[in-house]
C-alpha atoms as a PDB file:
ATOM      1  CA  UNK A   1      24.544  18.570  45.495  1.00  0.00           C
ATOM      2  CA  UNK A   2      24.975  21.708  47.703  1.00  0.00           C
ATOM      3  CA  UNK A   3      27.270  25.092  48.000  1.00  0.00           C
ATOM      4  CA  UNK A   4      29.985  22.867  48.846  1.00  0.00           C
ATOM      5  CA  UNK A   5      30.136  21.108  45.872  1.00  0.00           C
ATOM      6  CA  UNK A   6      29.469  23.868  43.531  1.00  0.00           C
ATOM      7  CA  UNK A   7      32.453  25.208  45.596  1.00  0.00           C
ATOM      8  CA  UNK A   8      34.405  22.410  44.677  1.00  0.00           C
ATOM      9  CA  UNK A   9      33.503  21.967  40.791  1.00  0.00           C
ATOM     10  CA  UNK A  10      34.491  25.861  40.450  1.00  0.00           C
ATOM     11  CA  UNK A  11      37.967  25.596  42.075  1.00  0.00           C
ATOM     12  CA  UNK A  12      40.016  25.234  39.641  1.00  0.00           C
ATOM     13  CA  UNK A  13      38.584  28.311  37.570  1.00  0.00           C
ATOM     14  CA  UNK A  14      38.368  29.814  40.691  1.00  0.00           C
ATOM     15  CA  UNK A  15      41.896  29.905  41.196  1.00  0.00           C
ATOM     16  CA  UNK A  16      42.660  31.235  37.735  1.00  0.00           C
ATOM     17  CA  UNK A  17      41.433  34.247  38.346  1.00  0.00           C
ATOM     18  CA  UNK A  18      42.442  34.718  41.654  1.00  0.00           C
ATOM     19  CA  UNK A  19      46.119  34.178  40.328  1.00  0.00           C
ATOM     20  CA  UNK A  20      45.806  35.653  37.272  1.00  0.00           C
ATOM     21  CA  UNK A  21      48.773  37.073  35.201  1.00  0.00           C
ATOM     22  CA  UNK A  22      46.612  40.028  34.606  1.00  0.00           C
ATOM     23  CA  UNK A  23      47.454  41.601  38.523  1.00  0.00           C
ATOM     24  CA  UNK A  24      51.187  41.295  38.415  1.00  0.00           C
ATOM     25  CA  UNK A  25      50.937  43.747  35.083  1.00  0.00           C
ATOM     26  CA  UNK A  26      49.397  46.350  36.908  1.00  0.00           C
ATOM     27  CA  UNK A  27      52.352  48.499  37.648  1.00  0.00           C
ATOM     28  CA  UNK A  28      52.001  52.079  36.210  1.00  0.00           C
ATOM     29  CA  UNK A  29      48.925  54.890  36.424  1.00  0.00           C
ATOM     30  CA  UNK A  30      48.227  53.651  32.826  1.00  0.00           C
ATOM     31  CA  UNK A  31      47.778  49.591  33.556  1.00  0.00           C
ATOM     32  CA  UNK A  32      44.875  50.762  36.503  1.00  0.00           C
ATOM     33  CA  UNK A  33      43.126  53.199  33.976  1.00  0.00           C
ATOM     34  CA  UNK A  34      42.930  50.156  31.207  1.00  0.00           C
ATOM     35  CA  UNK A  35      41.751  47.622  33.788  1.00  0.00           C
ATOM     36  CA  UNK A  36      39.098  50.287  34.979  1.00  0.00           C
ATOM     37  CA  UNK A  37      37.769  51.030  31.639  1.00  0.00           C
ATOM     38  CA  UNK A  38      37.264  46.950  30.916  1.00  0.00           C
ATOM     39  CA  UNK A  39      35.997  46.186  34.415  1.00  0.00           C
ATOM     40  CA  UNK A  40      33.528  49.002  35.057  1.00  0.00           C
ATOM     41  CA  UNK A  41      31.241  47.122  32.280  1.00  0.00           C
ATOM     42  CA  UNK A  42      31.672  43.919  35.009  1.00  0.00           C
ATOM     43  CA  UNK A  43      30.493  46.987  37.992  1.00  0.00           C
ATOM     44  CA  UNK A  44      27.683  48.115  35.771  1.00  0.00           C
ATOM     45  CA  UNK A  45      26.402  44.749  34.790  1.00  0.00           C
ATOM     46  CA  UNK A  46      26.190  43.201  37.631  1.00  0.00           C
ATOM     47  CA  UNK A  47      23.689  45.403  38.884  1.00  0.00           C
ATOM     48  CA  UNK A  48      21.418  44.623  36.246  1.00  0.00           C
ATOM     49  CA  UNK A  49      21.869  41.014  37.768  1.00  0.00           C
ATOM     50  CA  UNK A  50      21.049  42.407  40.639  1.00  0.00           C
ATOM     51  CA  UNK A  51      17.454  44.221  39.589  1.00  0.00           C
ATOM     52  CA  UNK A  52      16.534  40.809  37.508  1.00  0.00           C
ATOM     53  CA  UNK A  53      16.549  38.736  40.981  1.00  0.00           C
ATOM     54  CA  UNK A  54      15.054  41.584  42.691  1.00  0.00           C
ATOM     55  CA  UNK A  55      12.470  40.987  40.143  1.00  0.00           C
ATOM     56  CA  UNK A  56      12.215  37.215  40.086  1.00  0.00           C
ATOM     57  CA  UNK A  57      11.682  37.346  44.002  1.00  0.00           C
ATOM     58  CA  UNK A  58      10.220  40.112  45.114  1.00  0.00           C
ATOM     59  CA  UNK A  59       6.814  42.447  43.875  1.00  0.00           C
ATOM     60  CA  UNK A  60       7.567  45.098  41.950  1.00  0.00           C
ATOM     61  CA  UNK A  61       4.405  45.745  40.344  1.00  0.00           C
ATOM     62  CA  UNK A  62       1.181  47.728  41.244  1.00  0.00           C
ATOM     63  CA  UNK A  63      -0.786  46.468  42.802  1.00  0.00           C
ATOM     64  CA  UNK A  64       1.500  44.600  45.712  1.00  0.00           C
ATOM     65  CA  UNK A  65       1.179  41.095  46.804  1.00  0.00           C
ATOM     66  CA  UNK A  66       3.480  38.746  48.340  1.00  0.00           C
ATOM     67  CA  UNK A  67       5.793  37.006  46.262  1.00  0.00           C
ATOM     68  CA  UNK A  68       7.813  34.138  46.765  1.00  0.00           C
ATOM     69  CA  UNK A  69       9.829  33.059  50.391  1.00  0.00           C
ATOM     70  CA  UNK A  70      10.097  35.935  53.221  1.00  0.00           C
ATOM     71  CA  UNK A  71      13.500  34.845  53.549  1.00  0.00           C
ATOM     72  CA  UNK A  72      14.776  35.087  49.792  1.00  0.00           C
ATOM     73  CA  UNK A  73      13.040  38.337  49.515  1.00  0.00           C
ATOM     74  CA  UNK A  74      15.079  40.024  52.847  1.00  0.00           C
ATOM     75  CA  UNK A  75      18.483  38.810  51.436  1.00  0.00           C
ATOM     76  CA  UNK A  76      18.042  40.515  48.121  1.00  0.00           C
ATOM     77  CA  UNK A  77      16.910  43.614  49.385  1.00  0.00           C
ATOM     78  CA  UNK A  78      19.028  43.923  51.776  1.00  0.00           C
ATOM     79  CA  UNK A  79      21.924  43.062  48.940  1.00  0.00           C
ATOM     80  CA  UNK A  80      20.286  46.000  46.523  1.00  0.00           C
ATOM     81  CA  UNK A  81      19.904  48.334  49.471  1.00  0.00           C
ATOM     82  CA  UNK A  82      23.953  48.060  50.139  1.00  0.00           C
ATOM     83  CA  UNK A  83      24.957  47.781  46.216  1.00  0.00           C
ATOM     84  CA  UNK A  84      22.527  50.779  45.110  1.00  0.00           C
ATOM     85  CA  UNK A  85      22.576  52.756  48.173  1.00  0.00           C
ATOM     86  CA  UNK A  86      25.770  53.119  49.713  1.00  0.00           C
ATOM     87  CA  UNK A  87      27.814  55.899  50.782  1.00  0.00           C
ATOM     88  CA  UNK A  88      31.244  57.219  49.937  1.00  0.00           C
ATOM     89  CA  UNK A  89      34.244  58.542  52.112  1.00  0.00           C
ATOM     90  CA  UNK A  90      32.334  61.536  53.075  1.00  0.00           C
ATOM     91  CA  UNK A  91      28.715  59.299  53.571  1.00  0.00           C
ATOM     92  CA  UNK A  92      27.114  60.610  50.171  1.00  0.00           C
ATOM     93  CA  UNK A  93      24.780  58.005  48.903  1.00  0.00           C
ATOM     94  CA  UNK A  94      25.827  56.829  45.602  1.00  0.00           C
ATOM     95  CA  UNK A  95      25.277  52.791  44.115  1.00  0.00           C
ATOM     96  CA  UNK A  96      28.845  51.007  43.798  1.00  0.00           C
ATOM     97  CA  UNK A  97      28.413  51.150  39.812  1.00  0.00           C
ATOM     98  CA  UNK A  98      28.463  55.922  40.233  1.00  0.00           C
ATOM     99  CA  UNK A  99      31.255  55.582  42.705  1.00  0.00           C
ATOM    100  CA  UNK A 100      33.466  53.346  40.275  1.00  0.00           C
ATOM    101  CA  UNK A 101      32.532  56.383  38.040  1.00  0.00           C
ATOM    102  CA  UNK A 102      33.979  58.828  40.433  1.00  0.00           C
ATOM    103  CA  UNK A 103      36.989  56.824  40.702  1.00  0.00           C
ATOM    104  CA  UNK A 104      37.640  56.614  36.957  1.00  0.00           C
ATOM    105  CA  UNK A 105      36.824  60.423  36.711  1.00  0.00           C
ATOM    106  CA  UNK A 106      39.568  60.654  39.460  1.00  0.00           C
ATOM    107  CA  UNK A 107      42.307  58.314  38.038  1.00  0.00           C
ATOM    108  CA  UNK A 108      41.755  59.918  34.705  1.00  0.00           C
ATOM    109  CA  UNK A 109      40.391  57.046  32.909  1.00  0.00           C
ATOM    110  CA  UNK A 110      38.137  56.826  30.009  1.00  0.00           C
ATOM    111  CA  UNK A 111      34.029  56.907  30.735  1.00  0.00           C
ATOM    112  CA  UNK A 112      32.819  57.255  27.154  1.00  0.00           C
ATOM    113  CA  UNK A 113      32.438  53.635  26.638  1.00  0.00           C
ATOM    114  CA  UNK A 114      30.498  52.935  29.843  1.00  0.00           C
ATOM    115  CA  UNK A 115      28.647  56.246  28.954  1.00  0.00           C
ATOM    116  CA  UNK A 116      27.844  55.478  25.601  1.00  0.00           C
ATOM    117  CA  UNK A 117      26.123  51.918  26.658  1.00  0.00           C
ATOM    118  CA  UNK A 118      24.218  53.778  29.033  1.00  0.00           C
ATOM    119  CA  UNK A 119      22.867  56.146  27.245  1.00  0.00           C
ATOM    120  CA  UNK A 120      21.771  53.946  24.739  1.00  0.00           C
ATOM    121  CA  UNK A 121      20.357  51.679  27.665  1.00  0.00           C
ATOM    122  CA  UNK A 122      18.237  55.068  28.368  1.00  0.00           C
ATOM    123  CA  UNK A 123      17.133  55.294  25.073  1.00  0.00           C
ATOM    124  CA  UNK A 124      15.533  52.092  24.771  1.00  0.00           C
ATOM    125  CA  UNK A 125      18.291  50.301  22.663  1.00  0.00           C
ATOM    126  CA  UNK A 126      18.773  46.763  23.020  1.00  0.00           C
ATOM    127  CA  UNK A 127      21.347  45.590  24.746  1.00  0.00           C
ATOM    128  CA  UNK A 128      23.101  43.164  22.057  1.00  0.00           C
ATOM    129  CA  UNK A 129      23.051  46.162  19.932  1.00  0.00           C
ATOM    130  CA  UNK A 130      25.094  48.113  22.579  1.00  0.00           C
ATOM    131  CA  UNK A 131      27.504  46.157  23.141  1.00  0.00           C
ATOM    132  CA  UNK A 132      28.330  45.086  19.364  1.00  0.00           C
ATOM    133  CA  UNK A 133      31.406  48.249  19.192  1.00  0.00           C
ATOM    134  CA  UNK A 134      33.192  46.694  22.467  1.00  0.00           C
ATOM    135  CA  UNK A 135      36.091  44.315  22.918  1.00  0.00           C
ATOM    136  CA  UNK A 136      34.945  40.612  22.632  1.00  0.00           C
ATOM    137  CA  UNK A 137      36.089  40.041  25.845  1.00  0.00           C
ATOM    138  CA  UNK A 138      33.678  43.144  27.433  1.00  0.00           C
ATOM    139  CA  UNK A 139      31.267  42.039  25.007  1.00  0.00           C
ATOM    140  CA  UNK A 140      31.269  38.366  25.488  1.00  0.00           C
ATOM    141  CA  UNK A 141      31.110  38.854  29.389  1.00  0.00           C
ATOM    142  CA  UNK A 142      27.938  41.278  28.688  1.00  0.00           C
ATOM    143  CA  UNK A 143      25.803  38.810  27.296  1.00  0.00           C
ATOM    144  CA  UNK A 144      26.341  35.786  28.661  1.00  0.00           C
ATOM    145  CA  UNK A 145      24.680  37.973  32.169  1.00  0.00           C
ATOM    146  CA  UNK A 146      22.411  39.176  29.815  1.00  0.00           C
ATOM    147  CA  UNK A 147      21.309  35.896  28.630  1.00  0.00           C
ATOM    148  CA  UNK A 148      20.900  34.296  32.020  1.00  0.00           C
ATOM    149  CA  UNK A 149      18.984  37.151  32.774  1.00  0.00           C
ATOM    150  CA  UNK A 150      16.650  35.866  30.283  1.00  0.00           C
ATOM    151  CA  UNK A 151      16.379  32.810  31.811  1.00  0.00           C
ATOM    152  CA  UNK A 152      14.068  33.931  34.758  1.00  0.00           C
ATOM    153  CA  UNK A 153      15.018  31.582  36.274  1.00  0.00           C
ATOM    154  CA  UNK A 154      16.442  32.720  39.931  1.00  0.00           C
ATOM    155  CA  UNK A 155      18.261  29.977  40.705  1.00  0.00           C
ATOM    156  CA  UNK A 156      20.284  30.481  38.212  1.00  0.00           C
ATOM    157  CA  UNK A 157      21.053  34.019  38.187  1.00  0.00           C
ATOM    158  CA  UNK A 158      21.825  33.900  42.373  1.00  0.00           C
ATOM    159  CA  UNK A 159      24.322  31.222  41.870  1.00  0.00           C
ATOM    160  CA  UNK A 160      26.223  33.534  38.516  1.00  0.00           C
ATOM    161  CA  UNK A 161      25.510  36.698  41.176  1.00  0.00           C
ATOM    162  CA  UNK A 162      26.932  34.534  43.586  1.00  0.00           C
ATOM    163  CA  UNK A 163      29.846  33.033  42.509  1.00  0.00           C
ATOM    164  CA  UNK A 164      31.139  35.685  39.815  1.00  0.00           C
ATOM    165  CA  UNK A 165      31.247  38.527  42.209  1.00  0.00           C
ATOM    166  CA  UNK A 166      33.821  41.097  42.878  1.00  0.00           C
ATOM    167  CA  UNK A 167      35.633  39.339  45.943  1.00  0.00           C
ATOM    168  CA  UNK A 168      37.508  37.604  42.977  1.00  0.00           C
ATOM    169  CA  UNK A 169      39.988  40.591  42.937  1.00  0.00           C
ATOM    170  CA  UNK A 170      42.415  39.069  45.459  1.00  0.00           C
ATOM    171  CA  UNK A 171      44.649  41.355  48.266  1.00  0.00           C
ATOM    172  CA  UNK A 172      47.439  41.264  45.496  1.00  0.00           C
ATOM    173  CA  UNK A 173      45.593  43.581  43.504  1.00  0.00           C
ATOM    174  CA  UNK A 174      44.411  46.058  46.868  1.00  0.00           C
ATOM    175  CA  UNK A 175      47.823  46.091  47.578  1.00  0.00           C
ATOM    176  CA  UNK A 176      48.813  47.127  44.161  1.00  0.00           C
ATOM    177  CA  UNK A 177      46.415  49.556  43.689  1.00  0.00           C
ATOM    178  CA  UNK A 178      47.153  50.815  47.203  1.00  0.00           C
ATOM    179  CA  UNK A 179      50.940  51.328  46.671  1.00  0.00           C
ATOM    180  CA  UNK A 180      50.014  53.180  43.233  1.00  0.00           C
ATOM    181  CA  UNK A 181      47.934  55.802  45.040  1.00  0.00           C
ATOM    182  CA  UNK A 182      50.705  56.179  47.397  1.00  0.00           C
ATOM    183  CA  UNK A 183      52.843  56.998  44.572  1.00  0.00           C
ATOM    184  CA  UNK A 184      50.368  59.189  43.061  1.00  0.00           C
ATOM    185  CA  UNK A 185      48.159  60.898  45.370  1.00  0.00           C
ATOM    186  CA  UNK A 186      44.757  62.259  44.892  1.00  0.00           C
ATOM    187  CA  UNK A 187      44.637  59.756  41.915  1.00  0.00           C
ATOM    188  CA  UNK A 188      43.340  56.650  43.464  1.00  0.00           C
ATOM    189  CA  UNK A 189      41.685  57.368  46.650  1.00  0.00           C
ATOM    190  CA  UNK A 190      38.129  56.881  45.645  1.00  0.00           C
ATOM    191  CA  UNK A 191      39.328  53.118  44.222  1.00  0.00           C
ATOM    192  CA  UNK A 192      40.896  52.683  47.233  1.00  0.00           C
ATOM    193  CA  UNK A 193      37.765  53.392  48.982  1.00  0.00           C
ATOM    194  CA  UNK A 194      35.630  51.358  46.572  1.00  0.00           C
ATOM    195  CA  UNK A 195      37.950  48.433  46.509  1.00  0.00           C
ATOM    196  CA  UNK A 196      37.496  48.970  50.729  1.00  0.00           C
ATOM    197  CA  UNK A 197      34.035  48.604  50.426  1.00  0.00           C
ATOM    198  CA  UNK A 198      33.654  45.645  48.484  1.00  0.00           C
ATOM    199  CA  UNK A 199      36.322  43.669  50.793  1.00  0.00           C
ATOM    200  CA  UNK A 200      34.154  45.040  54.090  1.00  0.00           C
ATOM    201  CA  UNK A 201      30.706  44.344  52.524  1.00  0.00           C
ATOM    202  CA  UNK A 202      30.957  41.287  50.362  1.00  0.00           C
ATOM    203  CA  UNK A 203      33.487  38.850  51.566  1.00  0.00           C
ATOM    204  CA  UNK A 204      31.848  39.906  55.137  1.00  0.00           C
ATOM    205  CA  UNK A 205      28.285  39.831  54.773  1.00  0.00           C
ATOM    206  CA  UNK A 206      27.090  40.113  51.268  1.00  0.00           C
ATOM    207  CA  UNK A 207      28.374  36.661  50.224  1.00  0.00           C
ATOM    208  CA  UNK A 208      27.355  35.063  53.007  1.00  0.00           C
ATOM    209  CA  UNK A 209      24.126  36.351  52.042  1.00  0.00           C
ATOM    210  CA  UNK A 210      24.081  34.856  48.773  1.00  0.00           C
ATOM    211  CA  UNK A 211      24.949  31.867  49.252  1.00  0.00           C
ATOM    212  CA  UNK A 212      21.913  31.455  51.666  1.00  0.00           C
ATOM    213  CA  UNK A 213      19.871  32.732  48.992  1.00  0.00           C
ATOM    214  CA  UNK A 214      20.853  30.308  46.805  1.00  0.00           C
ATOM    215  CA  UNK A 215      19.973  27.224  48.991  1.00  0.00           C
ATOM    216  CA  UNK A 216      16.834  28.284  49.526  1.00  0.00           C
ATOM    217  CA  UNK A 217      16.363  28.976  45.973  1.00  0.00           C
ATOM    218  CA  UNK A 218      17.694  25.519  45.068  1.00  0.00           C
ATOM    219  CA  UNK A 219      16.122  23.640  47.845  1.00  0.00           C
ATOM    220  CA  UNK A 220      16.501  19.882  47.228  1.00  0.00           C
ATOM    221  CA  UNK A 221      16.082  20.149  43.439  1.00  0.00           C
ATOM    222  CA  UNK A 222      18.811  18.459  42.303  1.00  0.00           C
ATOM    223  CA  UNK A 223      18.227  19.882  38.790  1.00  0.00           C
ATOM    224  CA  UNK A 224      18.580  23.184  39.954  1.00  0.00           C
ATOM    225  CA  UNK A 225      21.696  22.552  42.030  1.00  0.00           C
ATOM    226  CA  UNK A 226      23.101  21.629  38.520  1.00  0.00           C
ATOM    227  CA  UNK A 227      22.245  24.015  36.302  1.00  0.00           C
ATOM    228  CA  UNK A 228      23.330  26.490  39.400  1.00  0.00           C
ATOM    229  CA  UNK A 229      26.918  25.015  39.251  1.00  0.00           C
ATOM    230  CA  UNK A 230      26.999  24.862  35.623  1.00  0.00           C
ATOM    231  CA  UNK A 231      26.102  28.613  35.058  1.00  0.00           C
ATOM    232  CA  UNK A 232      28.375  29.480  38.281  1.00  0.00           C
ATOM    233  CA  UNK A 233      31.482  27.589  35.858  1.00  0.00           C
ATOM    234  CA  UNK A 234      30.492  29.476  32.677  1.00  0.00           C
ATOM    235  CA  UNK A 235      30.688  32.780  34.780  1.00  0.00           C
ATOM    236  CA  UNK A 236      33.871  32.340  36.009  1.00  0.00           C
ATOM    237  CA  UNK A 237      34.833  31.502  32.316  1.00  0.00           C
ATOM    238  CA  UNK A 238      33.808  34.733  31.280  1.00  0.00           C
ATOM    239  CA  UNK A 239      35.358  36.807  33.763  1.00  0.00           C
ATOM    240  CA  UNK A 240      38.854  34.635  33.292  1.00  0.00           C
ATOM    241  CA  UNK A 241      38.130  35.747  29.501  1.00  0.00           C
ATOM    242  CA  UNK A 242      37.273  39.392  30.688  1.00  0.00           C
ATOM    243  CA  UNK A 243      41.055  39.413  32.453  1.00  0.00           C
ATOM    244  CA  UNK A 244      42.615  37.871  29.152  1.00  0.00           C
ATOM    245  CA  UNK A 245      41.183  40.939  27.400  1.00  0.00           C
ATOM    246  CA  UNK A 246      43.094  43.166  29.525  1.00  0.00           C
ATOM    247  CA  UNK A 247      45.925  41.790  29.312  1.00  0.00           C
ATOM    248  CA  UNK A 248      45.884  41.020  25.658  1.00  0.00           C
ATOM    249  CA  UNK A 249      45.172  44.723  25.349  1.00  0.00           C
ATOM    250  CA  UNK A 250      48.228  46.021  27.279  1.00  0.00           C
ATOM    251  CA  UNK A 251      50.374  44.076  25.074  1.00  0.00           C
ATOM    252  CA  UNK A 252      49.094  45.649  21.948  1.00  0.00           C
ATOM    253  CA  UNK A 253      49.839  49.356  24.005  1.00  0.00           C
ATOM    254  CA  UNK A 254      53.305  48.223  25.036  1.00  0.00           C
END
């Protein structure tokens, strides 16, 4: 087995989200602030993902010694460098996760909920307690990147980083969002710009990244190109349940 058949086993969920119901529905100021306040839990958590491989591959202890493969250590810092370290319109350095913030701030959606979990993550709370007040969808999508977390095992987590990233949210939805802040402006211009990012740095480089990080992770271990795909399915099943969530809750507004 290899990225191309991993690629082919998660097609079909794949696709699902990519044509998902859920983008159609965003039509008013109100559908972006609900999708914002359910997603930013998918922005927050994913760089906790993030920090666990940094973790698994690289030496983050005192004192320093070389850990694991040159290569797999360059592509994950080079990955946490981009996703905790980038800049905004104006070239501030914020991590993706404080400029979704901004844009909710800007949009006028709710932070409390994000706020609230991170808070308590400051406090020293667990995270299964944390998350027991959200939606199931938001909640169930928490864990199961918590739980492979717990794994430690880094071939697992690259191929869920991999494969469950943000270049699922397909040009219908840019274009949407885009024609909204057209509509309304000075509401949506720091989404834009995040939305902008992600399409320039993952589906251009970051991805490409990952999936190299995953071969060499995987190497000709067939047992850890399965479990890779395997996980890789389960976290597209989440985030197709994370979109369901949405959706089912804009019904209940309506």
């Amino acid at each position: 087995m290899g990225i191309k058949q991993i690629e082919e086993s998660i097609a079909a969920v794949r696709n699902r989200i990519v044509e998902h119901p859920l983008y159609g529905q965003l039509k008013t100021m109100e559908d972006v602030r609900l999708f914002m306040e359910h997603h930013v839990f998918a922005v927050w958590d994913f760089m906790s993902l993030l920090k666990g491989l940094q973790q698994e591959l690289t030496c983050v202890t005192i004192p320093w010694v070389p850990k694991g493969s040159p290569d797999t250590r360059f592509l994950i810092n080079e990955i946490v460098v981009g996703e905790e370290s980038d800049v905004d319109a104006s070239g501030r350095r914020f991590s993706h996760f404080e400029l979704y913030l901004k844009a909710m701030e800007q949009a006028g959606a709710d932070t409390t909920a994000i706020m609230q979990l991170v808070s308590g993550v400051r406090q020293g709370k667990a995270i299964k307690d944390l998350t027991t007040a959200l939606p199931a969808s938001v909640k169930g999508f928490l864990d199961f990147t918590f739980d492979v977390i717990a794994t430690g095992k880094a071939h697992i987590m690259a191929a869920v980083f991999t494969y469950g990233r943000e270049d699922l949210i397909p040009d219908m939805f840019y274009s949407l969002v885009k024609d909204l802040n057209e509509q309304f402006p000075g509401k949506l211009d720091i989404f834009v710009y995040y939305l902008e990012r992600h399409i320039e740095v993952d589906g251009d480089h970051h991805s490409i990244l990952a999936q190299q990080m995953v071969k060499e992770l995987c190497g000709d271990d067939e047992t850890k190109w399965e479990e890779s795909a395997i996980f890789a399915m389960k976290a597209l099943e989440w985030r197709n349940e994370l979109w369901n969530g949405i959706v089912a809750r804009q019904e209940i507004l309506q």
